[in-house]
PDB file of N, CA and C in Angstrom:
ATOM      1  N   UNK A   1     -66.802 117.055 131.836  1.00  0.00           N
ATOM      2  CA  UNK A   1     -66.802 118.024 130.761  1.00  0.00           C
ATOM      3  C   UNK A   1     -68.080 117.950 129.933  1.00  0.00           C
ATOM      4  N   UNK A   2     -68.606 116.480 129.623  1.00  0.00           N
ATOM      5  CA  UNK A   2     -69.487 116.574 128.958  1.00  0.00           C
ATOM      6  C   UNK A   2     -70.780 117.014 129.572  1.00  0.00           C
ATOM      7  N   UNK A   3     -71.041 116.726 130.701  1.00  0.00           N
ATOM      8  CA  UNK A   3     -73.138 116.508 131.135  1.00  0.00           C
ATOM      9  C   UNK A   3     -72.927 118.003 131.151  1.00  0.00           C
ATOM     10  N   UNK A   4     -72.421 118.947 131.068  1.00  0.00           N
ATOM     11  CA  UNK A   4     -72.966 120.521 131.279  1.00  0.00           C
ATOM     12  C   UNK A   4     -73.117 120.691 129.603  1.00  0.00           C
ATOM     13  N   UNK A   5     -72.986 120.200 129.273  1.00  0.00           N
ATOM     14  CA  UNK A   5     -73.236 120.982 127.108  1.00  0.00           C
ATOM     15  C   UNK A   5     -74.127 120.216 126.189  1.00  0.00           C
ATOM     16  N   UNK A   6     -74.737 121.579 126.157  1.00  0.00           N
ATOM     17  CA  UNK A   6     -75.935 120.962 124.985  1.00  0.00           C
ATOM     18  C   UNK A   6     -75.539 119.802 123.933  1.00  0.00           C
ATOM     19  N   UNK A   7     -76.079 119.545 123.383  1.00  0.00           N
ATOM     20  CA  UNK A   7     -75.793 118.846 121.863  1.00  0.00           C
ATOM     21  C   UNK A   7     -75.531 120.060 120.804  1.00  0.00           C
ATOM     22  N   UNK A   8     -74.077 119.568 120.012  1.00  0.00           N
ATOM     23  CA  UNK A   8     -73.127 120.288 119.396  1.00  0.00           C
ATOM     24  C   UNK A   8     -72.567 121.746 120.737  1.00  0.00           C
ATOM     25  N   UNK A   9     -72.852 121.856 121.601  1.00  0.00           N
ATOM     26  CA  UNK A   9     -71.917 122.902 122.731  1.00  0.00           C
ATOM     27  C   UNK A   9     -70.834 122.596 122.345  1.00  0.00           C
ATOM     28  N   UNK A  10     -70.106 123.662 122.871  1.00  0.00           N
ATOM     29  CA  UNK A  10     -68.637 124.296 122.367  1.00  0.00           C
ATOM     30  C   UNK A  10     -68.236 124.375 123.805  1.00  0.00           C
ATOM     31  N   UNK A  11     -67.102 123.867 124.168  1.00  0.00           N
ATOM     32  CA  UNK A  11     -66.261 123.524 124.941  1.00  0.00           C
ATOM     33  C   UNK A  11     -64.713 124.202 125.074  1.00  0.00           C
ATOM     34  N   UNK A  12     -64.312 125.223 125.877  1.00  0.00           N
ATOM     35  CA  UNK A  12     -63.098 126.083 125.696  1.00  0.00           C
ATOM     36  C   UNK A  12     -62.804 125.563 127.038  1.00  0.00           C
ATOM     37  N   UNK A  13     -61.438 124.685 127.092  1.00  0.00           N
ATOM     38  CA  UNK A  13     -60.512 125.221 128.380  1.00  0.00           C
ATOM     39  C   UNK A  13     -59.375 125.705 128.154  1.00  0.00           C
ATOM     40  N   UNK A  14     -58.900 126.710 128.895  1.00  0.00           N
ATOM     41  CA  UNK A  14     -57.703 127.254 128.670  1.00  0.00           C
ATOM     42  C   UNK A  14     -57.034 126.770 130.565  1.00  0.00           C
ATOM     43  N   UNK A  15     -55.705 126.839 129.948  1.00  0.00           N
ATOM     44  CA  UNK A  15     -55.104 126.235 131.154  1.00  0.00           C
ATOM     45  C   UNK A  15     -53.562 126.181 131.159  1.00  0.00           C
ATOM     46  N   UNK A  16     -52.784 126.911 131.958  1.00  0.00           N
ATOM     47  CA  UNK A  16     -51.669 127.086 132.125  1.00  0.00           C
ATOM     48  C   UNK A  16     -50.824 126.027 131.086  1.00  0.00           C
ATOM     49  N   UNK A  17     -49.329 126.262 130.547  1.00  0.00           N
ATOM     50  CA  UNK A  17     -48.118 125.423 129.283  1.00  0.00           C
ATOM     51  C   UNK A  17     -48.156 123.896 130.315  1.00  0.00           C
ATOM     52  N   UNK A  18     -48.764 123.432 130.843  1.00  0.00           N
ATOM     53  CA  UNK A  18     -48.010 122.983 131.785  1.00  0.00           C
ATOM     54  C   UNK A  18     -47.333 121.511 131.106  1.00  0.00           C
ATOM     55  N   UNK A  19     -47.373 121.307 130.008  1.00  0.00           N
ATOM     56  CA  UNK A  19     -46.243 120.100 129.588  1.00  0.00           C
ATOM     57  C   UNK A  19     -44.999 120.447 129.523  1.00  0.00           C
ATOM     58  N   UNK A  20     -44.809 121.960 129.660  1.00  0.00           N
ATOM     59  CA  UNK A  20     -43.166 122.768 129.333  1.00  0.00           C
ATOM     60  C   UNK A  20     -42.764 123.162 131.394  1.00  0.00           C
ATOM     61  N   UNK A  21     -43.873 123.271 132.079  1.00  0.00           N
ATOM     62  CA  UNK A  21     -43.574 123.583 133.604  1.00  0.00           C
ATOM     63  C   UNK A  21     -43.592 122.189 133.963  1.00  0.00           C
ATOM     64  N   UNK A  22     -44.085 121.513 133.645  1.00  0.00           N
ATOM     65  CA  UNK A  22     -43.903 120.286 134.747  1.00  0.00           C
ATOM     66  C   UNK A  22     -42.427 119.418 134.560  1.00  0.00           C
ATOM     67  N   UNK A  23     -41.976 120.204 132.954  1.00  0.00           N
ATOM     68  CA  UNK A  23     -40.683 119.457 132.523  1.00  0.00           C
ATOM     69  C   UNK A  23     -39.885 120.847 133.343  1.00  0.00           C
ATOM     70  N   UNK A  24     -39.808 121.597 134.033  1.00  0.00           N
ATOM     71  CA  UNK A  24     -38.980 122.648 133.829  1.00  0.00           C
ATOM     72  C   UNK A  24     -39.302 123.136 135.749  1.00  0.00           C
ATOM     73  N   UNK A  25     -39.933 122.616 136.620  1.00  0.00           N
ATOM     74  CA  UNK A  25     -40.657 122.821 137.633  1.00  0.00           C
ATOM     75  C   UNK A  25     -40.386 123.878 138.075  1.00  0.00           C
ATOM     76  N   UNK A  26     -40.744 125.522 137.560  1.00  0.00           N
ATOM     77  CA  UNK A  26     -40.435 126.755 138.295  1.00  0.00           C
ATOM     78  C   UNK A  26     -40.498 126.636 139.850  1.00  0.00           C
ATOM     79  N   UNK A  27     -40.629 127.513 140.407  1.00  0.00           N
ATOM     80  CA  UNK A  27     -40.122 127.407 141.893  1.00  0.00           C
ATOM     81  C   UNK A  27     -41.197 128.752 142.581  1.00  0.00           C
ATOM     82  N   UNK A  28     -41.443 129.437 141.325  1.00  0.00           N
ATOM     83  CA  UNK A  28     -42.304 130.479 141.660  1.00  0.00           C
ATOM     84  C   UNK A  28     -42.830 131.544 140.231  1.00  0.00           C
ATOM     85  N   UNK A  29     -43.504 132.735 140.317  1.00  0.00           N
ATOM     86  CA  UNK A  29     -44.206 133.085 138.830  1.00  0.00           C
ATOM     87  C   UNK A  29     -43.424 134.534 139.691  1.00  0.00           C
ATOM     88  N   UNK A  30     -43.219 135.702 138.569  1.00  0.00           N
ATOM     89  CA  UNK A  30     -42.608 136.745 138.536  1.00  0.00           C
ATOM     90  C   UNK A  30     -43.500 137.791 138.907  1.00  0.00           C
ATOM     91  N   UNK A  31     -43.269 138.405 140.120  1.00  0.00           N
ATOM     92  CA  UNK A  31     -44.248 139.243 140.337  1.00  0.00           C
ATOM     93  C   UNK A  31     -44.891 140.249 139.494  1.00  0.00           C
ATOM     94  N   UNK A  32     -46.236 140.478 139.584  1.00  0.00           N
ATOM     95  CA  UNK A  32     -47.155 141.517 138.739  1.00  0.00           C
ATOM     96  C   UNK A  32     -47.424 142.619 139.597  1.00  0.00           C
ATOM     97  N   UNK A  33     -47.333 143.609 138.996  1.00  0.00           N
ATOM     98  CA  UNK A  33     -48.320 145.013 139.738  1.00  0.00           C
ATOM     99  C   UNK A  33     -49.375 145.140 139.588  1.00  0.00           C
ATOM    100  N   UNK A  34     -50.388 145.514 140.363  1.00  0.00           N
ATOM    101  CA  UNK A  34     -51.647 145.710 140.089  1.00  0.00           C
ATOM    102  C   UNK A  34     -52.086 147.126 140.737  1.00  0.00           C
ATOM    103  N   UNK A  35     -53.062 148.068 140.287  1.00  0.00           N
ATOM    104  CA  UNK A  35     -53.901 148.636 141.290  1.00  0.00           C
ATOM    105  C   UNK A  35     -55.390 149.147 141.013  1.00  0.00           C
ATOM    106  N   UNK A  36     -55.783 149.223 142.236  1.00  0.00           N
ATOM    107  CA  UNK A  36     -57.245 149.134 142.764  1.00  0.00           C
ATOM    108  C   UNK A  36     -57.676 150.251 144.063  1.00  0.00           C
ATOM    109  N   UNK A  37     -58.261 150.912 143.425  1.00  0.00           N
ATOM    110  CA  UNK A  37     -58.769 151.956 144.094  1.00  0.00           C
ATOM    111  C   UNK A  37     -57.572 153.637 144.138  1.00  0.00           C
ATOM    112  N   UNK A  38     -56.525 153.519 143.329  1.00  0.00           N
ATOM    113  CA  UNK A  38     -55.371 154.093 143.334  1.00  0.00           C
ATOM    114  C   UNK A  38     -54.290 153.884 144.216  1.00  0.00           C
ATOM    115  N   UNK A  39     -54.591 152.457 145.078  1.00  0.00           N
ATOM    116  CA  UNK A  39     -53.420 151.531 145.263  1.00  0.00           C
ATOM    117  C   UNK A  39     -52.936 150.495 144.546  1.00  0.00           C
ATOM    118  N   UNK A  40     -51.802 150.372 144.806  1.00  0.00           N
ATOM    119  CA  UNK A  40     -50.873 149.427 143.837  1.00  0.00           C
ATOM    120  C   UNK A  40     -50.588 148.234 144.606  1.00  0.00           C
ATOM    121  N   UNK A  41     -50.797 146.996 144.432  1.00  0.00           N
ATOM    122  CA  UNK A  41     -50.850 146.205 144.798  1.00  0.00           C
ATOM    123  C   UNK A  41     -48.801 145.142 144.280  1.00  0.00           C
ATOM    124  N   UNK A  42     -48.740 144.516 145.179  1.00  0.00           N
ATOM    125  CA  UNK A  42     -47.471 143.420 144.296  1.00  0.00           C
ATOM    126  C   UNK A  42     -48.033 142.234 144.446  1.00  0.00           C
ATOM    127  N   UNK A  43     -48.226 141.083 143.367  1.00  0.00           N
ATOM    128  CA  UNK A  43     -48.605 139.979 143.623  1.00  0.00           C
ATOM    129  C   UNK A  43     -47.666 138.595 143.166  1.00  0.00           C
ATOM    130  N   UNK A  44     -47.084 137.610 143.358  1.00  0.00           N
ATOM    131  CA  UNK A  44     -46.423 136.277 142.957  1.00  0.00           C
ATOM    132  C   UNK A  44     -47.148 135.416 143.420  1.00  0.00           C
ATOM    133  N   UNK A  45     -46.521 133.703 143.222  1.00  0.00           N
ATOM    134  CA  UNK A  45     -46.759 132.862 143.457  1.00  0.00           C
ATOM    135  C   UNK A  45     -45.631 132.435 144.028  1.00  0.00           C
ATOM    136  N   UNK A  46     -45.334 131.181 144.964  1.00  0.00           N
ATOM    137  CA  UNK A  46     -44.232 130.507 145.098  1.00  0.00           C
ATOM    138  C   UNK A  46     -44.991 128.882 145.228  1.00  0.00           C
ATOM    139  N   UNK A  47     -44.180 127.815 144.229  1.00  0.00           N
ATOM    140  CA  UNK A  47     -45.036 126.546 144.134  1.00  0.00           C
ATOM    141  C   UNK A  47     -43.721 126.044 144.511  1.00  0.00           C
ATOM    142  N   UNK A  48     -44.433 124.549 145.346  1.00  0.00           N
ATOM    143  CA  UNK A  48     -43.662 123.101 145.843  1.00  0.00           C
ATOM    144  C   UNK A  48     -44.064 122.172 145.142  1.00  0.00           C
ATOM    145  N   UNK A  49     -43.210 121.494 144.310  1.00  0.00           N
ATOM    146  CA  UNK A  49     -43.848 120.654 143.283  1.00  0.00           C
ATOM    147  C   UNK A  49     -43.910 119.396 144.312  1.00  0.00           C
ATOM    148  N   UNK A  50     -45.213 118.161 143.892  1.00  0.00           N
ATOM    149  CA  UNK A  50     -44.595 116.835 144.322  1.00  0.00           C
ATOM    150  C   UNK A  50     -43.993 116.084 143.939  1.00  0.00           C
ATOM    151  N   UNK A  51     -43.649 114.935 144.669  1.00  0.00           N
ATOM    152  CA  UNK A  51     -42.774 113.922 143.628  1.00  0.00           C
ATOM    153  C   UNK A  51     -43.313 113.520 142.681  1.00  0.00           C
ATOM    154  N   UNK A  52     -44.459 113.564 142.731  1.00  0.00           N
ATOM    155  CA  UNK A  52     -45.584 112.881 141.498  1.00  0.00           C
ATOM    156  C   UNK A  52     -44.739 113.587 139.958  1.00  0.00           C
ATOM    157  N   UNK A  53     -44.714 114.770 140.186  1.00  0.00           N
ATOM    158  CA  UNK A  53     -44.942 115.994 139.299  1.00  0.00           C
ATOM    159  C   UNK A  53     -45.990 116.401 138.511  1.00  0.00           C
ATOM    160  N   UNK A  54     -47.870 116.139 139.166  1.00  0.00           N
ATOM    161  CA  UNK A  54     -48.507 116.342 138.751  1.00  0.00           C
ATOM    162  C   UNK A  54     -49.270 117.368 139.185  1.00  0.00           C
ATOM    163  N   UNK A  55     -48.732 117.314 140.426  1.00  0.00           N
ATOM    164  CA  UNK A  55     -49.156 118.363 141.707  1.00  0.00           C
ATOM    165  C   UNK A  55     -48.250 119.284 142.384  1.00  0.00           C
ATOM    166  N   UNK A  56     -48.841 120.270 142.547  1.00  0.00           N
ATOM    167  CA  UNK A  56     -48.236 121.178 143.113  1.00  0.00           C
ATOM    168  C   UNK A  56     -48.547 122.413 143.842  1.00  0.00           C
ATOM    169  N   UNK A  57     -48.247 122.627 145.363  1.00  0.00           N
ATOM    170  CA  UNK A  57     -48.869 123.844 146.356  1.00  0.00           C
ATOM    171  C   UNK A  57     -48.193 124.946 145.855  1.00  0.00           C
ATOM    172  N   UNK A  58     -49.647 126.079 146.282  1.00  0.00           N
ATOM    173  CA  UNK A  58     -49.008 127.201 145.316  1.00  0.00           C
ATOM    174  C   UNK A  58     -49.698 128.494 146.596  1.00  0.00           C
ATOM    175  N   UNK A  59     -48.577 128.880 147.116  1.00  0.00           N
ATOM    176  CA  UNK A  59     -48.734 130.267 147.660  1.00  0.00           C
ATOM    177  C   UNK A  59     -49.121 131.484 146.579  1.00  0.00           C
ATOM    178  N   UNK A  60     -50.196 132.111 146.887  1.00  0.00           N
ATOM    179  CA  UNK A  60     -50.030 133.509 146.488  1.00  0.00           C
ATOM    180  C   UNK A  60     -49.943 134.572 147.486  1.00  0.00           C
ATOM    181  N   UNK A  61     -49.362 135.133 146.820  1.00  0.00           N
ATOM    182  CA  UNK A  61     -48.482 136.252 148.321  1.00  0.00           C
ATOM    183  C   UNK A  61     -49.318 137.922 147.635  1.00  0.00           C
ATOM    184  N   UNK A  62     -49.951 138.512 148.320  1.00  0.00           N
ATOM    185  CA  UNK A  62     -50.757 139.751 147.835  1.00  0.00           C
ATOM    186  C   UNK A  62     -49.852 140.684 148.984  1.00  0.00           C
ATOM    187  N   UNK A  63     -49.062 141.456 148.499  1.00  0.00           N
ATOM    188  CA  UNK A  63     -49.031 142.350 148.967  1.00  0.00           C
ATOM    189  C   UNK A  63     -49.348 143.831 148.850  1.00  0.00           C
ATOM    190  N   UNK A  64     -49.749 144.656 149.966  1.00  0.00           N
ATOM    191  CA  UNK A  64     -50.434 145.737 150.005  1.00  0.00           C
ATOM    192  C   UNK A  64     -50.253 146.708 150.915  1.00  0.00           C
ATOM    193  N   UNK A  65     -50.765 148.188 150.129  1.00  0.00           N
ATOM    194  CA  UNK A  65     -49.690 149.030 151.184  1.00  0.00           C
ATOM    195  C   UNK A  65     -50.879 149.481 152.231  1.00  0.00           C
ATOM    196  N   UNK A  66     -50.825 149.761 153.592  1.00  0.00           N
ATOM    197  CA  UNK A  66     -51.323 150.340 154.438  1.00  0.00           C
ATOM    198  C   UNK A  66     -51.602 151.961 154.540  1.00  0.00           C
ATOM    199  N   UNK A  67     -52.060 152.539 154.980  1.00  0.00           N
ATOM    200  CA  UNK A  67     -52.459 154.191 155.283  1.00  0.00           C
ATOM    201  C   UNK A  67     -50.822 154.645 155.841  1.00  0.00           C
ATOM    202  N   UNK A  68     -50.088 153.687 156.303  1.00  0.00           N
ATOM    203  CA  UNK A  68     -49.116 154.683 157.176  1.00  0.00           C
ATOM    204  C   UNK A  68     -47.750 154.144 156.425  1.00  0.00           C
ATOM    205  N   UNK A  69     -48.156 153.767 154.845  1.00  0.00           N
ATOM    206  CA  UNK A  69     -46.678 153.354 153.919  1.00  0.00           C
ATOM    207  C   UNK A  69     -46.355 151.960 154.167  1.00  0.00           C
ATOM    208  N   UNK A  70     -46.755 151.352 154.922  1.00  0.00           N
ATOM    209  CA  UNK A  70     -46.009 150.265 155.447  1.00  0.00           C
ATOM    210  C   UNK A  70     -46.932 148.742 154.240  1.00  0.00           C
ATOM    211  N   UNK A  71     -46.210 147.893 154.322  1.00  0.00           N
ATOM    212  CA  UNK A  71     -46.784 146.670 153.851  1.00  0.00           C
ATOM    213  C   UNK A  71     -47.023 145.642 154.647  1.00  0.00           C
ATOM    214  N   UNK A  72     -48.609 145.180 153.949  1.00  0.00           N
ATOM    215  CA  UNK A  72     -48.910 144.184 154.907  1.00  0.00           C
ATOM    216  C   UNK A  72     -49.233 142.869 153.885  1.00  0.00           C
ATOM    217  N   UNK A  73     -48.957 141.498 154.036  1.00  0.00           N
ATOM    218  CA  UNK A  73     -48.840 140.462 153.197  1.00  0.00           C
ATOM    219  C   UNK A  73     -50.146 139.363 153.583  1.00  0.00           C
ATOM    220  N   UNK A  74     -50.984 139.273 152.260  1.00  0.00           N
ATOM    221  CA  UNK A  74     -52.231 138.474 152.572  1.00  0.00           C
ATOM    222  C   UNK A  74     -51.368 136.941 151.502  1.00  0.00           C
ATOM    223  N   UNK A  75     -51.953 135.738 152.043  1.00  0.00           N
ATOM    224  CA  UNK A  75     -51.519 134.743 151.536  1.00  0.00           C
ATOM    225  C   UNK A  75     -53.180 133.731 151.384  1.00  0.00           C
ATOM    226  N   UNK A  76     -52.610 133.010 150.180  1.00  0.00           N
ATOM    227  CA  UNK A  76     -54.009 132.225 150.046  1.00  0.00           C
ATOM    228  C   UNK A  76     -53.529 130.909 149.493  1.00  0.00           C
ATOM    229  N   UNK A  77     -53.325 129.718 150.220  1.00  0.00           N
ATOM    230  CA  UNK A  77     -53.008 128.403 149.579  1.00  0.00           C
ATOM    231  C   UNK A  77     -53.793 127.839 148.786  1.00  0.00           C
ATOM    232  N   UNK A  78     -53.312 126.780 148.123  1.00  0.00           N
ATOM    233  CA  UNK A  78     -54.117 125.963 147.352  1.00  0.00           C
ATOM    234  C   UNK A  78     -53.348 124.536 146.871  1.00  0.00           C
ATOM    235  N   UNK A  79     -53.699 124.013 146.263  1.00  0.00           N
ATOM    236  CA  UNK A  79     -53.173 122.932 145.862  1.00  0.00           C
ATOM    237  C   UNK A  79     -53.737 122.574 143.843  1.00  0.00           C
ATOM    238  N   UNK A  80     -52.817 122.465 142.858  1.00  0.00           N
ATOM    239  CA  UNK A  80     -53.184 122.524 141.857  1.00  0.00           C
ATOM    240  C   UNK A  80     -52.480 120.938 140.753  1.00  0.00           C
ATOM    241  N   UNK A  81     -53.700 120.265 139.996  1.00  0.00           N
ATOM    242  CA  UNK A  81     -52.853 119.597 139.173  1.00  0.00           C
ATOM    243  C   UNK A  81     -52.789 120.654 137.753  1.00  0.00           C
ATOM    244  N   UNK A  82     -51.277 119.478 137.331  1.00  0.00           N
ATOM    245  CA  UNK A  82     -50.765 120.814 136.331  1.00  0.00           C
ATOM    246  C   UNK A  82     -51.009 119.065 135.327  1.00  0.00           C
ATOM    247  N   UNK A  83     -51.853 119.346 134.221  1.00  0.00           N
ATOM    248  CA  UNK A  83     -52.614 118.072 133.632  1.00  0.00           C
ATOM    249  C   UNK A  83     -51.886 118.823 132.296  1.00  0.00           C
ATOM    250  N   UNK A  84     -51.393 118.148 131.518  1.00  0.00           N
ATOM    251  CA  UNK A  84     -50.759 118.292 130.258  1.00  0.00           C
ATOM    252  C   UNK A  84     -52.014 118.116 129.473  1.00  0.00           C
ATOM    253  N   UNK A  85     -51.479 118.871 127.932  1.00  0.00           N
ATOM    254  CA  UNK A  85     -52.555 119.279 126.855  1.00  0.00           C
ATOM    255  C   UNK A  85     -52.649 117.620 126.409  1.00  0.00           C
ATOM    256  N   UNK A  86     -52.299 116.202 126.741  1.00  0.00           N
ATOM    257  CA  UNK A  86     -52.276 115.052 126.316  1.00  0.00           C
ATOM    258  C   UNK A  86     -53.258 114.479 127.401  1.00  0.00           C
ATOM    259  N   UNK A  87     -53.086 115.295 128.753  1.00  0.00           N
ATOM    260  CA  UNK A  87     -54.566 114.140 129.490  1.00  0.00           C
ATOM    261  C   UNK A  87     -55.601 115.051 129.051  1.00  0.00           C
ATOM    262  N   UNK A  88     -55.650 116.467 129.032  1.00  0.00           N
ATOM    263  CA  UNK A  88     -56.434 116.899 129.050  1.00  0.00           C
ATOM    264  C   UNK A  88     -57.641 116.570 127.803  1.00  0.00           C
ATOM    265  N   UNK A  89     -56.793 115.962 126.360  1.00  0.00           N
ATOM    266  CA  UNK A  89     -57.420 115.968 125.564  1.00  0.00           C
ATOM    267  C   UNK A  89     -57.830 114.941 125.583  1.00  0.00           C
ATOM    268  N   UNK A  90     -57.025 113.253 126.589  1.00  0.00           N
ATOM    269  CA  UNK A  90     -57.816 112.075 126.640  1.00  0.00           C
ATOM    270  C   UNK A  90     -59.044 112.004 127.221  1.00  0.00           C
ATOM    271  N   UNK A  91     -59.640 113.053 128.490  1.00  0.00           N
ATOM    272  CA  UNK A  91     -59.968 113.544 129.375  1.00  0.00           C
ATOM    273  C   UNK A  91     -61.438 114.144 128.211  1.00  0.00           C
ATOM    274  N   UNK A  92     -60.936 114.552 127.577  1.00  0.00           N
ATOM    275  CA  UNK A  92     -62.391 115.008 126.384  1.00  0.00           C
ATOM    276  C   UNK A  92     -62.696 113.937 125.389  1.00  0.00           C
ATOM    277  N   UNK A  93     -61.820 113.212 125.072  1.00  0.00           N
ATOM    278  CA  UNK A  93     -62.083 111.685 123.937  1.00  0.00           C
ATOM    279  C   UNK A  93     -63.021 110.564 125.322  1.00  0.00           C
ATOM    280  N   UNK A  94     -62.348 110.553 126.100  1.00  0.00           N
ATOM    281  CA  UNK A  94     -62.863 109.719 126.769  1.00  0.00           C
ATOM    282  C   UNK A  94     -64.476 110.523 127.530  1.00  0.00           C
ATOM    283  N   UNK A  95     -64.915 111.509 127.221  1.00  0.00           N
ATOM    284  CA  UNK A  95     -66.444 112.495 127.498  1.00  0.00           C
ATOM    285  C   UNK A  95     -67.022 112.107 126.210  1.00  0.00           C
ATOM    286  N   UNK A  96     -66.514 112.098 125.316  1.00  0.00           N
ATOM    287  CA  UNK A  96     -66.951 111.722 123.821  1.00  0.00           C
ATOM    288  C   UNK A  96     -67.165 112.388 123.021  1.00  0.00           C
ATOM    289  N   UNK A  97     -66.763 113.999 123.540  1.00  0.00           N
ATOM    290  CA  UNK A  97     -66.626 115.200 123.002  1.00  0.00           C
ATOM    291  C   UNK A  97     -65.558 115.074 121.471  1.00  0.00           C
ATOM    292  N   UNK A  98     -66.197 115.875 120.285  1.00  0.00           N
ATOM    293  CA  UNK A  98     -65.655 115.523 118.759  1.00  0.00           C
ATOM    294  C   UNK A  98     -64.563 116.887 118.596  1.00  0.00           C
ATOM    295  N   UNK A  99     -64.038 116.962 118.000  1.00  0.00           N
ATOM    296  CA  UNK A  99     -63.605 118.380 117.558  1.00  0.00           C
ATOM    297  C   UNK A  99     -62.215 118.572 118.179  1.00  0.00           C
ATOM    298  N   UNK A 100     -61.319 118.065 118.843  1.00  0.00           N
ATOM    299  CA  UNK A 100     -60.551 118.123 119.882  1.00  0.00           C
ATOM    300  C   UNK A 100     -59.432 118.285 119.047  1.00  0.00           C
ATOM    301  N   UNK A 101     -59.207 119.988 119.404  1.00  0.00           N
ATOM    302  CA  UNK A 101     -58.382 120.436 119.224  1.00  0.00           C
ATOM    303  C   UNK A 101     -57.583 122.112 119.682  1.00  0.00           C
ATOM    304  N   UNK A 102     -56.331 121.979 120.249  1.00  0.00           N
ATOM    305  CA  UNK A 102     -55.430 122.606 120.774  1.00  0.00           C
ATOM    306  C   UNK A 102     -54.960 123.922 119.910  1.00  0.00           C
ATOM    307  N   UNK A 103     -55.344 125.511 120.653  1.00  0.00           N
ATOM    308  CA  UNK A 103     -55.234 126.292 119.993  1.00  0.00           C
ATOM    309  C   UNK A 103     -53.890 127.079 121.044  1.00  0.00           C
ATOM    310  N   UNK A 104     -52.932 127.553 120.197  1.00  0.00           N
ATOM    311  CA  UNK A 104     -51.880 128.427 120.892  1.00  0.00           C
ATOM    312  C   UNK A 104     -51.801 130.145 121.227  1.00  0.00           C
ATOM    313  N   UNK A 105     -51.257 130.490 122.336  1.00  0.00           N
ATOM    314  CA  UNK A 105     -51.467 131.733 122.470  1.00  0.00           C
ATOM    315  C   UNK A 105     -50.582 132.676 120.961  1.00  0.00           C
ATOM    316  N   UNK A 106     -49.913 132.095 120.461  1.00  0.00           N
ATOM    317  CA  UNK A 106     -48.922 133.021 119.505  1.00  0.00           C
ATOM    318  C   UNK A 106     -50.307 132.865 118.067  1.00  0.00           C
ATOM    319  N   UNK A 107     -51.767 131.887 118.325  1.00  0.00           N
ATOM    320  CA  UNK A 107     -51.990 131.907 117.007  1.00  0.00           C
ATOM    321  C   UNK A 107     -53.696 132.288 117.593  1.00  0.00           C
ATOM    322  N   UNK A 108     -53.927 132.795 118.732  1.00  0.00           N
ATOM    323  CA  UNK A 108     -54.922 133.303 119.184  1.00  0.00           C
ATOM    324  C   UNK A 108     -55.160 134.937 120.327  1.00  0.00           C
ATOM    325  N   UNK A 109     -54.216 134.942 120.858  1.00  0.00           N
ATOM    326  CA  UNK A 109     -53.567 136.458 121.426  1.00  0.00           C
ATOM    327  C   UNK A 109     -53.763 135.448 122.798  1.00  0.00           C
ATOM    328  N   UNK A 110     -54.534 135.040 123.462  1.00  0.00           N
ATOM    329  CA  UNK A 110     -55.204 134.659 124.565  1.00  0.00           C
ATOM    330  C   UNK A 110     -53.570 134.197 125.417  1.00  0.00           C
ATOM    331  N   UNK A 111     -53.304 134.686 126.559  1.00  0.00           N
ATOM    332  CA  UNK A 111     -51.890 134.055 126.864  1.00  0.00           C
ATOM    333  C   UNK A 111     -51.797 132.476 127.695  1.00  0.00           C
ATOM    334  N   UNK A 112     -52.912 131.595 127.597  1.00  0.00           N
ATOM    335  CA  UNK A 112     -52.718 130.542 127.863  1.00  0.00           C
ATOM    336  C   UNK A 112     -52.978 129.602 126.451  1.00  0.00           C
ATOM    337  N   UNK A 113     -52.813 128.542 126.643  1.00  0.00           N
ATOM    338  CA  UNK A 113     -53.136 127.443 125.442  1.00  0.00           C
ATOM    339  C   UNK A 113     -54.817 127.247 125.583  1.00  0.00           C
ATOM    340  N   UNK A 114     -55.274 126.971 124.672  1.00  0.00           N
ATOM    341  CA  UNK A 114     -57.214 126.884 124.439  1.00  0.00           C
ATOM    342  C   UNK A 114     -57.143 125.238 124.052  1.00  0.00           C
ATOM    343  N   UNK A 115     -58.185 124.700 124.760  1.00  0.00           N
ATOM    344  CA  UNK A 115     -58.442 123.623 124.181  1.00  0.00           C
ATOM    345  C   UNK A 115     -59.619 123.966 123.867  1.00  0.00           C
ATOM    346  N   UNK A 116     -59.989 123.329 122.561  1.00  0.00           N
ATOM    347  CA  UNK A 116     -61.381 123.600 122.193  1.00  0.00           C
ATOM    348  C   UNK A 116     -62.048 122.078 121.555  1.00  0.00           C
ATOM    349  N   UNK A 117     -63.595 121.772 121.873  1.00  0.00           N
ATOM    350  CA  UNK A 117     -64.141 120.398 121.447  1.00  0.00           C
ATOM    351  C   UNK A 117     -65.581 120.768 121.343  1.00  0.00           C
ATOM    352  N   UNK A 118     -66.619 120.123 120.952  1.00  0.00           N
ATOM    353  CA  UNK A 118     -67.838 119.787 120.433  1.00  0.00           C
ATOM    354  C   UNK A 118     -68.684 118.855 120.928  1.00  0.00           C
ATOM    355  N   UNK A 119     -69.702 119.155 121.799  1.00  0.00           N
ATOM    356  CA  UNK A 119     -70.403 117.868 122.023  1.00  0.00           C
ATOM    357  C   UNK A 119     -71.047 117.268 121.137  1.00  0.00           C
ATOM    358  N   UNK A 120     -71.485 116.027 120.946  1.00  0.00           N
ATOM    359  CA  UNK A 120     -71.980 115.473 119.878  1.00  0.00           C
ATOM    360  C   UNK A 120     -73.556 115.975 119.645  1.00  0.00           C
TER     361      UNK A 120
END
């Protein structure tokens, strides 16, 4: 976090609730509509948590309609840690970054949580 920021740089991560999902391990995210080009797209996730519960594989499923109505399903794996707003912020004390502090979507509009810090 730290070697990319100037002296006094400003530091924003935003990053999924995940101290409320990793207690709560969804199973998958609620599909969204999208469209692009005046097609409409459907998109979800479906996640396998590990035993760890720090990790977790996460399908995204894109589906999309074809010229002849029909749907065809693009998929893209990955693998994600879900790091609570408590490592994340040891994770900046321990960079040596000052300022460390946790901003909420209900008190910023932004719909994830903001961490925000200061390089020295």
């Amino acid at each position: 976090m730290r070697r990319v920021l100037h002296p006094g740089g400003l530091l924003l991560v935003t990053t999924r609730p995940y101290d409320e999902l990793r207690r709560d391990r969804p199973a998958s995210t609620a599909p969204q509509t999208a469209e692009h080009g005046g097609r409409r797209s459907v998109i979800f996730q479906l996640w396998q948590w590990h035993e760890d519960g720090e990790r977790y594989d996460l399908e995204l499923f894109r589906l999309l309609p074809d010229d002849t109505g029909q749907w065809r399903v693009a998929v893209r794996r990955s693998t994600s840690w879900a790091l609570t707003r408590g490592q994340l912020s040891a994770f900046a004390t321990e960079a040596g970054l000052a300022g460390i502090r946790w901003e909420q979507p209900a008190d910023t509009g932004f719909f994830q949580p903001v961490l925000i810090a200061r390089a020295p």
